[in-house]
N, C-alpha and C. Protein backbone atom coordinates (compact mmCIF):
# COMPACT_ATOMS: atom_id res chain seq x y z
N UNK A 1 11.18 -11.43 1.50
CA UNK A 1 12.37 -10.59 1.42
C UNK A 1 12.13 -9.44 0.44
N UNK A 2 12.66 -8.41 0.65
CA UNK A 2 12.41 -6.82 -0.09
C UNK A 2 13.16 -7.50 -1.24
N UNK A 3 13.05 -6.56 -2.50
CA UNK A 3 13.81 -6.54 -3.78
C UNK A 3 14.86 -5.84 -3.57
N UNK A 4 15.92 -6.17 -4.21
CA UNK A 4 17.27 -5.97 -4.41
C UNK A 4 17.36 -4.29 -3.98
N UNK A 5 16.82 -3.57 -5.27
CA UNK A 5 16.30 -2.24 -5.55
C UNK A 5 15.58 -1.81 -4.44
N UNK A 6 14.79 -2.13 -3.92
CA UNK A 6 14.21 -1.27 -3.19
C UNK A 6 13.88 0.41 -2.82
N UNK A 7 14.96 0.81 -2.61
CA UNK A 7 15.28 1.99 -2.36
C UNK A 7 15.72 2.73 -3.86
N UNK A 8 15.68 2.24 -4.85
CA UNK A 8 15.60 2.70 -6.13
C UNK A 8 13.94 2.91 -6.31
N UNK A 9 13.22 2.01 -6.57
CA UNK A 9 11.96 1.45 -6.82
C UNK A 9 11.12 2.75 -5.93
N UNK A 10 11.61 2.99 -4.57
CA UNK A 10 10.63 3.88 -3.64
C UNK A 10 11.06 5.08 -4.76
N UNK A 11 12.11 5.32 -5.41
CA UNK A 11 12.10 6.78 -5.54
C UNK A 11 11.36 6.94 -7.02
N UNK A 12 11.18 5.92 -7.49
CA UNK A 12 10.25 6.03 -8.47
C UNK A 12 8.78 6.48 -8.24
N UNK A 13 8.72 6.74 -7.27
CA UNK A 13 6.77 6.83 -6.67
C UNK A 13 7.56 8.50 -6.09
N UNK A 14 6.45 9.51 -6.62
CA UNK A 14 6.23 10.98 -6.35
C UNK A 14 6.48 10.86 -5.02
N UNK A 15 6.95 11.53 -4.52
CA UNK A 15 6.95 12.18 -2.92
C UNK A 15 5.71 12.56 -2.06
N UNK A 16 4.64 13.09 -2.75
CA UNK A 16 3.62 13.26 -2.51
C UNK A 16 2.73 12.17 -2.23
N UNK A 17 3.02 10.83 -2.82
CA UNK A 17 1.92 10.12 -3.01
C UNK A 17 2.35 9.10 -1.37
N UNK A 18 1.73 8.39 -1.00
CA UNK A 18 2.26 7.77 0.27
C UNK A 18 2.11 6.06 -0.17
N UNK A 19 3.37 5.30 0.23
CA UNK A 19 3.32 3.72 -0.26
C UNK A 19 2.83 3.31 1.22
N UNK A 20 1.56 2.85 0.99
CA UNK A 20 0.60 2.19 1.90
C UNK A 20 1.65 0.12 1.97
N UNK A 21 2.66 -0.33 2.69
CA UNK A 21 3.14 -1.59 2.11
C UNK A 21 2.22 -2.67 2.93
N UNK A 22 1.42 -3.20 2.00
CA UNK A 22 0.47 -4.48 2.32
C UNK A 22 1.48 -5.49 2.77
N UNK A 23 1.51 -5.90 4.39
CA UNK A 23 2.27 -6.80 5.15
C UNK A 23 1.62 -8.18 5.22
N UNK A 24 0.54 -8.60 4.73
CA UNK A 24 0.05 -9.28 5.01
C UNK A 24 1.02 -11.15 5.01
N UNK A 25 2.00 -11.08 3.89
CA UNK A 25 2.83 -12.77 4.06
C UNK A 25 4.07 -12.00 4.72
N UNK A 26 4.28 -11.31 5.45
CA UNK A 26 5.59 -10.59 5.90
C UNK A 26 5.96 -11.34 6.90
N UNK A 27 7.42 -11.67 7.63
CA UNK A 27 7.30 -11.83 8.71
C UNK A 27 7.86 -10.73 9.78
N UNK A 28 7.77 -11.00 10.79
CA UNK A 28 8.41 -9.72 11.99
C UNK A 28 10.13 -9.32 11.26
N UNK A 29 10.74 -10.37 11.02
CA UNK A 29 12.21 -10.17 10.35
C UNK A 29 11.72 -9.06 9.15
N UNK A 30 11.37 -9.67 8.67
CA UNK A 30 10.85 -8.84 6.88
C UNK A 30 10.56 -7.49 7.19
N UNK A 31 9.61 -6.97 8.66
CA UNK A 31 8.83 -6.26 8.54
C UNK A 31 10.02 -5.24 9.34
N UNK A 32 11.16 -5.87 10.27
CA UNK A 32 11.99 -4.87 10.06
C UNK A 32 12.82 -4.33 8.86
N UNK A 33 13.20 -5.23 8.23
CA UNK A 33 13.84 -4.94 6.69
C UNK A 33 12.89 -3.87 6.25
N UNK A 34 11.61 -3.83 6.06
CA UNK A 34 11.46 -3.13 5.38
C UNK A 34 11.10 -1.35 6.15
N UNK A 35 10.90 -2.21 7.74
CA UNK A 35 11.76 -0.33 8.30
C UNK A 35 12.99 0.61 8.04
N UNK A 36 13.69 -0.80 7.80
CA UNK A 36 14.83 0.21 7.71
C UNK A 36 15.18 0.64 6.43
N UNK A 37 14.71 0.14 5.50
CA UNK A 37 14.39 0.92 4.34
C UNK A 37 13.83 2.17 3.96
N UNK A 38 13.09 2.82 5.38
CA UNK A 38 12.07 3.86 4.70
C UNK A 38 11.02 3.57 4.27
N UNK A 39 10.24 2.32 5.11
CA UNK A 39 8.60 2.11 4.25
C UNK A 39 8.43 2.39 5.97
N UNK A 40 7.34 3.25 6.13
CA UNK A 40 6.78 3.58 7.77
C UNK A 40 5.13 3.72 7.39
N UNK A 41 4.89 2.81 6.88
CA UNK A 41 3.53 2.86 6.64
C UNK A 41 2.85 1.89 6.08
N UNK A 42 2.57 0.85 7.05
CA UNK A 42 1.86 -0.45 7.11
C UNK A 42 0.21 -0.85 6.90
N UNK A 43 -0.03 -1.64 5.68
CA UNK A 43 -1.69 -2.33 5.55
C UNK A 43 -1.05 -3.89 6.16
N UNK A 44 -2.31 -4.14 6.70
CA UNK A 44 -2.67 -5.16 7.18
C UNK A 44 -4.35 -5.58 6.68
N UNK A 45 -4.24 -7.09 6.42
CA UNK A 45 -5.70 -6.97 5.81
C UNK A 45 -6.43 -7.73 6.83
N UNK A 46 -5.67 -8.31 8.36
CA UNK A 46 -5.99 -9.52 8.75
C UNK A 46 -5.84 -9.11 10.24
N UNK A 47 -6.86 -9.10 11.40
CA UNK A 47 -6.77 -8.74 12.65
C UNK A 47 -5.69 -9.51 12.83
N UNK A 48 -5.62 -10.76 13.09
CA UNK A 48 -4.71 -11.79 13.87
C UNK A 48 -3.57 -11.50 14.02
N UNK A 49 -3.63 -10.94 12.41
CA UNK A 49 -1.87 -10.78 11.64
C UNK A 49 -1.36 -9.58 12.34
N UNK A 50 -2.36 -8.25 12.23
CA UNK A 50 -1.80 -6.94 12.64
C UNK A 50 -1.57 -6.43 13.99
N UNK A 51 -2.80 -7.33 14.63
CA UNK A 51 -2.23 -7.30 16.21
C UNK A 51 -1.15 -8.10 16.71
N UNK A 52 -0.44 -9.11 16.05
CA UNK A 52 0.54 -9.84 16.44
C UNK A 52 2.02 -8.65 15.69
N UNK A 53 1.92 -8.25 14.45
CA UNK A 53 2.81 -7.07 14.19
C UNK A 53 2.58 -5.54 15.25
N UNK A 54 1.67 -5.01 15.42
CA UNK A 54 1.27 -3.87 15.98
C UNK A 54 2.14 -4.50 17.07
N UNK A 55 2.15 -4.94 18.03
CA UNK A 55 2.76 -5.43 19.35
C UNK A 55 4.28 -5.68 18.78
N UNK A 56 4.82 -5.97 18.09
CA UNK A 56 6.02 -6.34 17.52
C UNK A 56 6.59 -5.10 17.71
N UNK A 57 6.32 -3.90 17.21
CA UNK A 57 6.71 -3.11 16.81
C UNK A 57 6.16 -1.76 17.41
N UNK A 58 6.07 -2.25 18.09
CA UNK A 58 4.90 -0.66 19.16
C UNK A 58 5.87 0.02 19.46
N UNK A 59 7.27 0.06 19.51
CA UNK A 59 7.66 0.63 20.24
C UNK A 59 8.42 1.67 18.82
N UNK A 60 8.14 1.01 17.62
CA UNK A 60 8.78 2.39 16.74
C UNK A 60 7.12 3.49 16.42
N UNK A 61 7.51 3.99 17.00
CA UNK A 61 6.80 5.30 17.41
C UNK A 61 6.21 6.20 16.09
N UNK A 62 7.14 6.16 15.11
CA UNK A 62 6.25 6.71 13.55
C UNK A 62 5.84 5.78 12.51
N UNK A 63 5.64 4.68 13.26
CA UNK A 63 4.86 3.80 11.90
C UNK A 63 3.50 4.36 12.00
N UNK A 64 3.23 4.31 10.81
CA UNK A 64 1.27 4.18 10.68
C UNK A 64 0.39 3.21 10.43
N UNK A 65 -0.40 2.96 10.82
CA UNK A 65 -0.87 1.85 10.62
C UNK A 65 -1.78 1.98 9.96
N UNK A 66 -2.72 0.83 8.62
CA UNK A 66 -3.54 1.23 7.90
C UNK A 66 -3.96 0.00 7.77
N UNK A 67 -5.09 0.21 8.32
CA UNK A 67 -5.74 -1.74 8.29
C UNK A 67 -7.27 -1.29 6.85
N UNK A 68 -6.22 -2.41 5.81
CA UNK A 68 -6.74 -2.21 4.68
C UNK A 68 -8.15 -3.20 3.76
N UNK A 69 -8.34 -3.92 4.82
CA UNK A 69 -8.96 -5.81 4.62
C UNK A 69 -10.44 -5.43 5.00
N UNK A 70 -11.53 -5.95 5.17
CA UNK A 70 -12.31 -6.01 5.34
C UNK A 70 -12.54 -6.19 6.89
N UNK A 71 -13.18 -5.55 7.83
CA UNK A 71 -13.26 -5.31 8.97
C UNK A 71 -14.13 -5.86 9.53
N UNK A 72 -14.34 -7.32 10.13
CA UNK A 72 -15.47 -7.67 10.28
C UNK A 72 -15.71 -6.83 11.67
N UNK A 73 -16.59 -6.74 12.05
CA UNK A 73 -17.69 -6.33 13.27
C UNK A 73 -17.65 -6.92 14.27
N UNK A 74 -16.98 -7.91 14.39
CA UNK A 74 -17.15 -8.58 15.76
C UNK A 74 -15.88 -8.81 16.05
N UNK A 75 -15.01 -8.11 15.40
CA UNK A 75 -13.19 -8.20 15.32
C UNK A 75 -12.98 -6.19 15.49
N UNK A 76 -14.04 -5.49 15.18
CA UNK A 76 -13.22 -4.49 15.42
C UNK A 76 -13.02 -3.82 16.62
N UNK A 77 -13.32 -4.23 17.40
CA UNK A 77 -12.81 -3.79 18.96
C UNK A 77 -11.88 -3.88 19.37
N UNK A 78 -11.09 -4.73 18.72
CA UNK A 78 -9.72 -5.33 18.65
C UNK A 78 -8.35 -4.51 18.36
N UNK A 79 -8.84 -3.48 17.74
CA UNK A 79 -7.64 -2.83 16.63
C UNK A 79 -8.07 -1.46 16.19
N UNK A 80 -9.37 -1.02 16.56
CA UNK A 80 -9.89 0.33 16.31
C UNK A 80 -9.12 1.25 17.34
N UNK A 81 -8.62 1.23 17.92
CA UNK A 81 -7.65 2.22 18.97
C UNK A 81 -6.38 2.14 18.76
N UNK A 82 -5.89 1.25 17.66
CA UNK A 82 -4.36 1.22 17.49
C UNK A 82 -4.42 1.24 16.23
N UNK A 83 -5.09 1.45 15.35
CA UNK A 83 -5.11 1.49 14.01
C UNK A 83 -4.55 3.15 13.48
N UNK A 84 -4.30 3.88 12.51
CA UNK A 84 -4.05 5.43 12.69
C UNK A 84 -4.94 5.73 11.47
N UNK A 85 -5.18 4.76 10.26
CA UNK A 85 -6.21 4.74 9.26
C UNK A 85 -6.96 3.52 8.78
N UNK A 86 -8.29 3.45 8.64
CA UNK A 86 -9.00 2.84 8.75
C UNK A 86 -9.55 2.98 6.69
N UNK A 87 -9.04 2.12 6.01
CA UNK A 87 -9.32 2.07 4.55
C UNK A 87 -10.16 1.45 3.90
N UNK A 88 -11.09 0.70 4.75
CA UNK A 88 -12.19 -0.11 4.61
C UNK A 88 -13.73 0.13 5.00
N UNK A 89 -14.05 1.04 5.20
CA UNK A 89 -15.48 1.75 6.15
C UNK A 89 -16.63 1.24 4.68
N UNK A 90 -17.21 0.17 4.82
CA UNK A 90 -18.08 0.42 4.32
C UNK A 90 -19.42 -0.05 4.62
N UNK A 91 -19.71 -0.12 5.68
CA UNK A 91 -21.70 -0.10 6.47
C UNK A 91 -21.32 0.85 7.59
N UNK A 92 -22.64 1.19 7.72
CA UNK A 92 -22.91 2.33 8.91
C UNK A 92 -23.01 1.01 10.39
N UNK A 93 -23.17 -0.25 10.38
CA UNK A 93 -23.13 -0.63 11.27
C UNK A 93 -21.27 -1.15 11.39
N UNK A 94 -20.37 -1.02 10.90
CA UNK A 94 -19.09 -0.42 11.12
C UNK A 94 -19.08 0.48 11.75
N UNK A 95 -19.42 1.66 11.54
CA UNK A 95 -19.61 3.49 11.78
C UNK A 95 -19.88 3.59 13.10
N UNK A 96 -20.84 2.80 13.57
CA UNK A 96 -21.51 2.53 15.17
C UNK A 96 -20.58 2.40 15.62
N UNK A 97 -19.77 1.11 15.63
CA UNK A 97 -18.94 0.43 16.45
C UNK A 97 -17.70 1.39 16.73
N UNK A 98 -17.31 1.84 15.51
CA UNK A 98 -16.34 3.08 15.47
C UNK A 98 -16.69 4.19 16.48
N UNK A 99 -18.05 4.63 16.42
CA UNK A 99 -17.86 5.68 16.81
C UNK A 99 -17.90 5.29 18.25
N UNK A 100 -18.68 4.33 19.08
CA UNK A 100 -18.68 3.87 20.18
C UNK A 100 -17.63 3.44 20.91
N UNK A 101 -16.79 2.79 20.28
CA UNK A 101 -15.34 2.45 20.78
C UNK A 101 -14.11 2.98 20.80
N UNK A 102 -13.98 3.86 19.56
CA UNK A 102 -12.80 4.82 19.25
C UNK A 102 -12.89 5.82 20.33
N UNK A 103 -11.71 6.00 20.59
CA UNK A 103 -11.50 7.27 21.82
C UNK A 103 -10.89 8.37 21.11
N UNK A 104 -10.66 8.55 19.84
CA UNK A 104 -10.41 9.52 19.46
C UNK A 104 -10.76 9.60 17.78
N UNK A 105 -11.05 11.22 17.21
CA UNK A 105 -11.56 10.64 15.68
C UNK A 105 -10.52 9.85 14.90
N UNK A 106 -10.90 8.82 14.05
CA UNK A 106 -10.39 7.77 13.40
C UNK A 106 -10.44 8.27 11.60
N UNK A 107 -9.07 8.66 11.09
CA UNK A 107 -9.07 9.09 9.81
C UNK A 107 -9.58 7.62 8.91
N UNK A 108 -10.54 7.95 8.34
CA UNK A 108 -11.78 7.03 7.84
C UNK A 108 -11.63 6.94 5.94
N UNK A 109 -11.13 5.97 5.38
CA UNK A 109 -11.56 5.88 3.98
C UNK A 109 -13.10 5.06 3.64
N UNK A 110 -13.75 5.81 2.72
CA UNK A 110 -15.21 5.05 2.48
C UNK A 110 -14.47 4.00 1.47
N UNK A 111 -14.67 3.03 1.50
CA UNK A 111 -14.59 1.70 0.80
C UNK A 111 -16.12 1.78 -0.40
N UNK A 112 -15.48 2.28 -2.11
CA UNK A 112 -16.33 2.35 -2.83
C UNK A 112 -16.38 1.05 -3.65
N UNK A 113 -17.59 0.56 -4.22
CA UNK A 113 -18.07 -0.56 -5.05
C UNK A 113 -18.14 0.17 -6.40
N UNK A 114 -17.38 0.37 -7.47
CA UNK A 114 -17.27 1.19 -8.28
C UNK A 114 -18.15 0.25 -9.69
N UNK A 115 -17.19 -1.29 -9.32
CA UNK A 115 -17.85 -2.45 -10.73
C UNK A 115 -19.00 -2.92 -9.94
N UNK A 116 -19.68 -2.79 -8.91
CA UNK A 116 -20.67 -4.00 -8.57
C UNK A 116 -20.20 -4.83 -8.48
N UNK A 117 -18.78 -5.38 -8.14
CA UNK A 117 -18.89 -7.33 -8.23
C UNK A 117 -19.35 -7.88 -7.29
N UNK A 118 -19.71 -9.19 -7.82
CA UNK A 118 -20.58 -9.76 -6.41
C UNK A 118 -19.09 -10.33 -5.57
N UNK A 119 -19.76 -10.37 -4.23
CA UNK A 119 -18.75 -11.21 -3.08
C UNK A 119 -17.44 -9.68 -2.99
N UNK A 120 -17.42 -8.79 -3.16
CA UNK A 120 -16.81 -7.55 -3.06
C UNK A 120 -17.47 -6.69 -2.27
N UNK A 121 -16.43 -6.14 -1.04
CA UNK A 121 -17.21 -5.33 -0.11
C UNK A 121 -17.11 -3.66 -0.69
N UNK A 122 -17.95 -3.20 -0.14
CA UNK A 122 -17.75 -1.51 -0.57
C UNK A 122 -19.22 -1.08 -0.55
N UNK A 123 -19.14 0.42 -0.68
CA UNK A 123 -20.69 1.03 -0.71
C UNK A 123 -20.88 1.52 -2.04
N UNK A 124 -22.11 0.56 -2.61
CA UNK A 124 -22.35 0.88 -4.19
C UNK A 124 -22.16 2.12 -4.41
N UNK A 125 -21.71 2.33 -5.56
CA UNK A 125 -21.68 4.26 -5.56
C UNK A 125 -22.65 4.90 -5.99
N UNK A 126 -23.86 4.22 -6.23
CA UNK A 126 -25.05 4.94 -6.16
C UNK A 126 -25.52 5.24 -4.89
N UNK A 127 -24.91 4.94 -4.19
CA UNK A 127 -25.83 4.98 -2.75
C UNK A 127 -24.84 5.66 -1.64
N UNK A 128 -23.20 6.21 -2.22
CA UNK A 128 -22.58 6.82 -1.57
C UNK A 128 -22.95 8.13 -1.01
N UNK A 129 -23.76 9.03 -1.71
CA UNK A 129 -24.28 10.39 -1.10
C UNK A 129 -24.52 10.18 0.12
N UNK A 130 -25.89 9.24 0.13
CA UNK A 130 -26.72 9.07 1.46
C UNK A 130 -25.84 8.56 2.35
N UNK A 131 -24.93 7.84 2.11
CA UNK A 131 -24.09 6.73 2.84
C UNK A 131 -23.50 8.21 3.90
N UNK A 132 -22.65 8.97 3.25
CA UNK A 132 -21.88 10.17 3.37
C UNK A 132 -22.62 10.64 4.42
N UNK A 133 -23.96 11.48 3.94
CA UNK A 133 -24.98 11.65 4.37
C UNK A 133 -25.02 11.63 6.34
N UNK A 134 -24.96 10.45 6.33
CA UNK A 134 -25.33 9.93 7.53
C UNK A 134 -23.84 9.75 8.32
N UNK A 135 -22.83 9.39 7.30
CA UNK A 135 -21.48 9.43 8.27
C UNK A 135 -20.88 10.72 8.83
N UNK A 136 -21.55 11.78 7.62
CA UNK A 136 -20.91 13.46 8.53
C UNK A 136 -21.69 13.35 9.73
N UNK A 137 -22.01 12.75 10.81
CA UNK A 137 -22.79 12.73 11.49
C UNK A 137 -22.27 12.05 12.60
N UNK A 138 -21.47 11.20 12.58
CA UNK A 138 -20.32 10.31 13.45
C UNK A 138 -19.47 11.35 13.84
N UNK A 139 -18.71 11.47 15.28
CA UNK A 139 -18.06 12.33 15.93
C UNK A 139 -16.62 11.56 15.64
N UNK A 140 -16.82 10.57 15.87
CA UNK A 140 -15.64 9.82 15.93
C UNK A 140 -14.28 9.08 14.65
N UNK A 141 -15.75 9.75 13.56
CA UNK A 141 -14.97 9.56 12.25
C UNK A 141 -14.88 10.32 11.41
N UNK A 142 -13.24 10.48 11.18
CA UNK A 142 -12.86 11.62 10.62
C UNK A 142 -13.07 10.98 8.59
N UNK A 143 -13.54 11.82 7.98
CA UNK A 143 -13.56 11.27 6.77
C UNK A 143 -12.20 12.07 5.88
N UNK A 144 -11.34 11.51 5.30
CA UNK A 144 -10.13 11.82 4.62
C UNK A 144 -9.76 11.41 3.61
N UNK A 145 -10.81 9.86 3.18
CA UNK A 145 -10.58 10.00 1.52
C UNK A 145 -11.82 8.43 1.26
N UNK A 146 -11.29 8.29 -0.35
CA UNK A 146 -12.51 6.80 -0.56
C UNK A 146 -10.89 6.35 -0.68
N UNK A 147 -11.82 5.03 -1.05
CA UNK A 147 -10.87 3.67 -1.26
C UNK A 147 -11.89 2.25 -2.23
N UNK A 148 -10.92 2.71 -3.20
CA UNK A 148 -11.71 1.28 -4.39
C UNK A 148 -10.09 0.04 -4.69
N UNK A 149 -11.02 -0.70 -4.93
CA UNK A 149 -10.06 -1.46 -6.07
C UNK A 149 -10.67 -1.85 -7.37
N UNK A 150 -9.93 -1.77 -7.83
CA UNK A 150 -10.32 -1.92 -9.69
C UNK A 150 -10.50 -3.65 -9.94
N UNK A 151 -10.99 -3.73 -11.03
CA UNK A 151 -11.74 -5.08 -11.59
C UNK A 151 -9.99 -6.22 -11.59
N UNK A 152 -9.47 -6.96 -11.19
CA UNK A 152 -8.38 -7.87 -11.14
C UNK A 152 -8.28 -8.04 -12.79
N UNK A 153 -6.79 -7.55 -13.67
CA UNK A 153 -6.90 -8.39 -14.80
C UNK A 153 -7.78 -7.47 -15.73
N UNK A 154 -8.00 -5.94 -15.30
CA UNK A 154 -9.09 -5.53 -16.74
C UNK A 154 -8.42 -4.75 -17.37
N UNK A 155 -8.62 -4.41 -18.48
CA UNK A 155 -8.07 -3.52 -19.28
C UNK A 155 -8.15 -2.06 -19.25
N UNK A 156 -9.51 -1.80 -18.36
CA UNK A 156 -9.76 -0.46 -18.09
C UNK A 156 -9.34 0.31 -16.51
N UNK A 157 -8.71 0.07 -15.83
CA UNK A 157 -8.67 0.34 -14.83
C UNK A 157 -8.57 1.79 -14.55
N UNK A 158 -8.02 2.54 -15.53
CA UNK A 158 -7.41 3.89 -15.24
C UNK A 158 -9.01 4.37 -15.54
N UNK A 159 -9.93 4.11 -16.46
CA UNK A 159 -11.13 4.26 -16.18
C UNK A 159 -11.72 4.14 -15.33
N UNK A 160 -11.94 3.28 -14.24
CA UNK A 160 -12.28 2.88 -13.16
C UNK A 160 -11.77 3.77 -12.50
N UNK A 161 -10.41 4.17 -12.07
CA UNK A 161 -9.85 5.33 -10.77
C UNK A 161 -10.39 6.43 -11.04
N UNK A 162 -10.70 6.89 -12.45
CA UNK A 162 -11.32 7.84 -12.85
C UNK A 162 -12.94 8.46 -12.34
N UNK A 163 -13.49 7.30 -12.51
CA UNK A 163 -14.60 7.35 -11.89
C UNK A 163 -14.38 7.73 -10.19
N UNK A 164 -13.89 6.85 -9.89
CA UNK A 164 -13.74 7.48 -8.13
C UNK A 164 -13.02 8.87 -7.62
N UNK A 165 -12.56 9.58 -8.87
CA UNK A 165 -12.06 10.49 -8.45
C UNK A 165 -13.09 11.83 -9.06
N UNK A 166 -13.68 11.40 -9.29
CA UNK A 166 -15.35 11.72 -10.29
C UNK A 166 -15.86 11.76 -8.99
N UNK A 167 -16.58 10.69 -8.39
CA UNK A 167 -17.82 10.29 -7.24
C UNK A 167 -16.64 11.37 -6.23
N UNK A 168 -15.62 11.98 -6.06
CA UNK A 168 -14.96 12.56 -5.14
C UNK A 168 -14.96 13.83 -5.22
N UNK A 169 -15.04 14.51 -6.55
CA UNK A 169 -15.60 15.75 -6.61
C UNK A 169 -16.65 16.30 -6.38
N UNK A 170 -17.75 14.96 -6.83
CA UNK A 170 -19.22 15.09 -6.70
C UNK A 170 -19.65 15.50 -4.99
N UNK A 171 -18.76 14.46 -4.11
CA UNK A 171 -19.13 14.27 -2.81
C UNK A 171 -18.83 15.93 -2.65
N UNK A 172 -17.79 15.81 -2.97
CA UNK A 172 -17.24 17.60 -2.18
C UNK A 172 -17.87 18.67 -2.62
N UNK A 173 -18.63 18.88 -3.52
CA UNK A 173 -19.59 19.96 -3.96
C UNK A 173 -20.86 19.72 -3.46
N UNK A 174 -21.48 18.24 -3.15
CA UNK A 174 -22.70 18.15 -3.08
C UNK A 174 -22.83 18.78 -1.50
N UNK A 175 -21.48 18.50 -0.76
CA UNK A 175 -21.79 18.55 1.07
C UNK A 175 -20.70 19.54 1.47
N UNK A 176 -20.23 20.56 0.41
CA UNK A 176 -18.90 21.21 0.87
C UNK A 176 -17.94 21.00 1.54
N UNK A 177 -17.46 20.18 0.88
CA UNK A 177 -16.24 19.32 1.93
C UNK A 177 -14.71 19.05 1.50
N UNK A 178 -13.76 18.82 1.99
CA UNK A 178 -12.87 18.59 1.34
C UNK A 178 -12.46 17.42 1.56
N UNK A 179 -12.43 16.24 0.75
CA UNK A 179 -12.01 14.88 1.10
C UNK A 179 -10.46 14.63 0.70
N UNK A 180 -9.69 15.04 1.19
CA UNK A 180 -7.60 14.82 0.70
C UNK A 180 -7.31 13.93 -0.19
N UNK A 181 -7.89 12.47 -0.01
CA UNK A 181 -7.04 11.54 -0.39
C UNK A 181 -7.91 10.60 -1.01
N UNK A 182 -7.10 9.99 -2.16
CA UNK A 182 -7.92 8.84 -2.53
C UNK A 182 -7.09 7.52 -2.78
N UNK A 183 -7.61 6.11 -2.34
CA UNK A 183 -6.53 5.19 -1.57
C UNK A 183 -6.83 3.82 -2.85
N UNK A 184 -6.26 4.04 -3.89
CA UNK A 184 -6.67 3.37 -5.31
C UNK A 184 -5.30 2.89 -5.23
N UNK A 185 -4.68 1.63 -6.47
CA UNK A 185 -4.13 1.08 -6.97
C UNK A 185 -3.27 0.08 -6.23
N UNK A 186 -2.62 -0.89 -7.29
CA UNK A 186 -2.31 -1.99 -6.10
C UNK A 186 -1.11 -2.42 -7.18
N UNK A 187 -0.09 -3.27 -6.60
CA UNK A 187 0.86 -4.28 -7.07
C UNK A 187 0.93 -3.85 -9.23
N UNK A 188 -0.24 -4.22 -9.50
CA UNK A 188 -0.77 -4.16 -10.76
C UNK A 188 -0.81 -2.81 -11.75
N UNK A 189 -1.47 -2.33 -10.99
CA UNK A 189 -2.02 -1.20 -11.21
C UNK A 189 -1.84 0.42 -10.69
N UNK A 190 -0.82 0.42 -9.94
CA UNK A 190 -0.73 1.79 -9.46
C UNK A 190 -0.53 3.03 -10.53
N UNK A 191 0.04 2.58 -11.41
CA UNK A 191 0.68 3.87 -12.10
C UNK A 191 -0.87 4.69 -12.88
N UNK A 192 -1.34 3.45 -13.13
CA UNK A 192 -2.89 4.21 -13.72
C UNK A 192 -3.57 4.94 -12.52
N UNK A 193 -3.81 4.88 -11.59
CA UNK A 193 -4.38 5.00 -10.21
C UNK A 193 -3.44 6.70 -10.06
N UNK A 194 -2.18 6.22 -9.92
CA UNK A 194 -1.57 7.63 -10.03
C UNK A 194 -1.46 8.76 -11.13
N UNK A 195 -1.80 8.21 -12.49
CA UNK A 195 -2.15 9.34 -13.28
C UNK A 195 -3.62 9.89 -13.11
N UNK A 196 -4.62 9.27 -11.96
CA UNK A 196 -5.82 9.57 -12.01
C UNK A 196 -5.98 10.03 -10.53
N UNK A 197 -4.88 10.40 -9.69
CA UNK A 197 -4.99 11.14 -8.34
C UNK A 197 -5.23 10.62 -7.27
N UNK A 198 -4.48 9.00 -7.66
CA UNK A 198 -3.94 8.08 -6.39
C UNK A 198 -2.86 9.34 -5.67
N UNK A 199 -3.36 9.11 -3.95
CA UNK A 199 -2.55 9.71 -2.90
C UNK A 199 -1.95 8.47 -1.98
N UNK A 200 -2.77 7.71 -2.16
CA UNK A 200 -2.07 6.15 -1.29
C UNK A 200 -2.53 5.44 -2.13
N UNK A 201 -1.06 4.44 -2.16
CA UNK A 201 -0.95 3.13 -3.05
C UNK A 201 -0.88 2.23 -2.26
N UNK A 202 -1.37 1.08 -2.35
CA UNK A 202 -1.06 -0.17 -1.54
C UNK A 202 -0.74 -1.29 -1.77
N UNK A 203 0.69 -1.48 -2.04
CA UNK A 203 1.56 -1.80 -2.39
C UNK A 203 1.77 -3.58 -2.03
N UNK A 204 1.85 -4.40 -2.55
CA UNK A 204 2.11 -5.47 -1.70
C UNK A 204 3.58 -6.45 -2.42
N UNK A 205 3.21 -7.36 -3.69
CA UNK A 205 3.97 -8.45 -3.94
C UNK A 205 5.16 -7.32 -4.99
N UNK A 206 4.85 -6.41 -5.29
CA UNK A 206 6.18 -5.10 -6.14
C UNK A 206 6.81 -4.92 -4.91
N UNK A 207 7.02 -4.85 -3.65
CA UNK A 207 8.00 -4.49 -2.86
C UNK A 207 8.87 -5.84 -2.60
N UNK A 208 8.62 -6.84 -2.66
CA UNK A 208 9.21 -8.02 -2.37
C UNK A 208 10.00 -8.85 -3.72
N UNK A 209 10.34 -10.05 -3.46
CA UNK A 209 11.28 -10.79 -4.42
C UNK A 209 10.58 -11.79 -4.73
């Protein structure tokens, strides 16, 4: 169930910035509640979950969809044509499948490894140039911003967004490009994320009770 506030709480977040709401324990009831609130812009971290919502709800016409979870490869055939942003891109054998299956370009976040942790997906950011490199090269994927998450529980995080908004300048000078958006902060952590040029937040257990 949404928080009381709700519609207080949204107006606390800039206008500019977009609340990405992580649906993942939602149910179809919930997930209208929180339409009619003014949240039109759905993460999902879980095929099963988002194609059983995506079908729920196909028929409201301005939701967006933003499948935010880790994408396995043998699941994305599933949801790459109904997805509207894709916040997880991080192997070029993703990139394949994308570009082979998508029927139209797919607004693409690179999924960055900013701490190294182990068992954490993302593309080390030493190795993002080349990564880049080879994705301006995909027809089918549109590139429009990165996407990290910060260390769970650290003290530095606004350091951490910092850095990715660092590796984001770098990208755009090294290949002349303009990358829009950067898809940082969570439940925890947004407000640091947004003093460091969070454009999408992804929002999950702060919207609920």
């Amino acid at each position: 169930m949404l928080r009381n506030d709700i519609k207080e709480f949204i107006k606390t977040i800039p206008q500019d910035i977009t609340i990405v709401a992580a649906t993942k324990y939602l149910s179809k009831e919930e997930m209208d509640e929180l339409y009619e609130n003014g949240l039109k812009d759905y993460g999902e971290n879980r095929v099963d979950s988002f194609l059983e919502k995506y079908e729920y709800l196909i028929n409201n016409k301005n939701i967006k969809w933003h499948f935010i979870g880790h994408l396995q490869r043998n699941k994305a055939k599933q949801v790459i044509n109904k997805i509207d942003y894709l916040h997880s891109l991080d192997s070029l054998e993703l990139a394949k499948i994308i570009e082979k299956e998508r029927t139209t370009p797919l607004k693409t976040f690179v999924e960055v490894s900013i701490n190294l942790e182990e068992n954490k997906n993302g593309v080390p950011y030493y190795e993002l140039s080349s990564f880049i490199k080879e994705l301006l090269q995909y027809k089918n994927i549109e590139l429009v911003g990165l996407m990290m998450m910060a260390v769970k529980g650290s003290l530095n995080t606004q350091e951490q967004f910092h850095k990715l908004k660092e590796l984001k300048a770098e990208i755009e000078k090294e290949f002349k490009i303009t990358i829009p958006y950067l898809s940082m902060g969570m439940s925890d952590d947004y407000l640091e994320a947004i003093k460091e040029g969070a454009t999408h937040i992804r929002l999950g257990r702060i919207l609920y009770k």
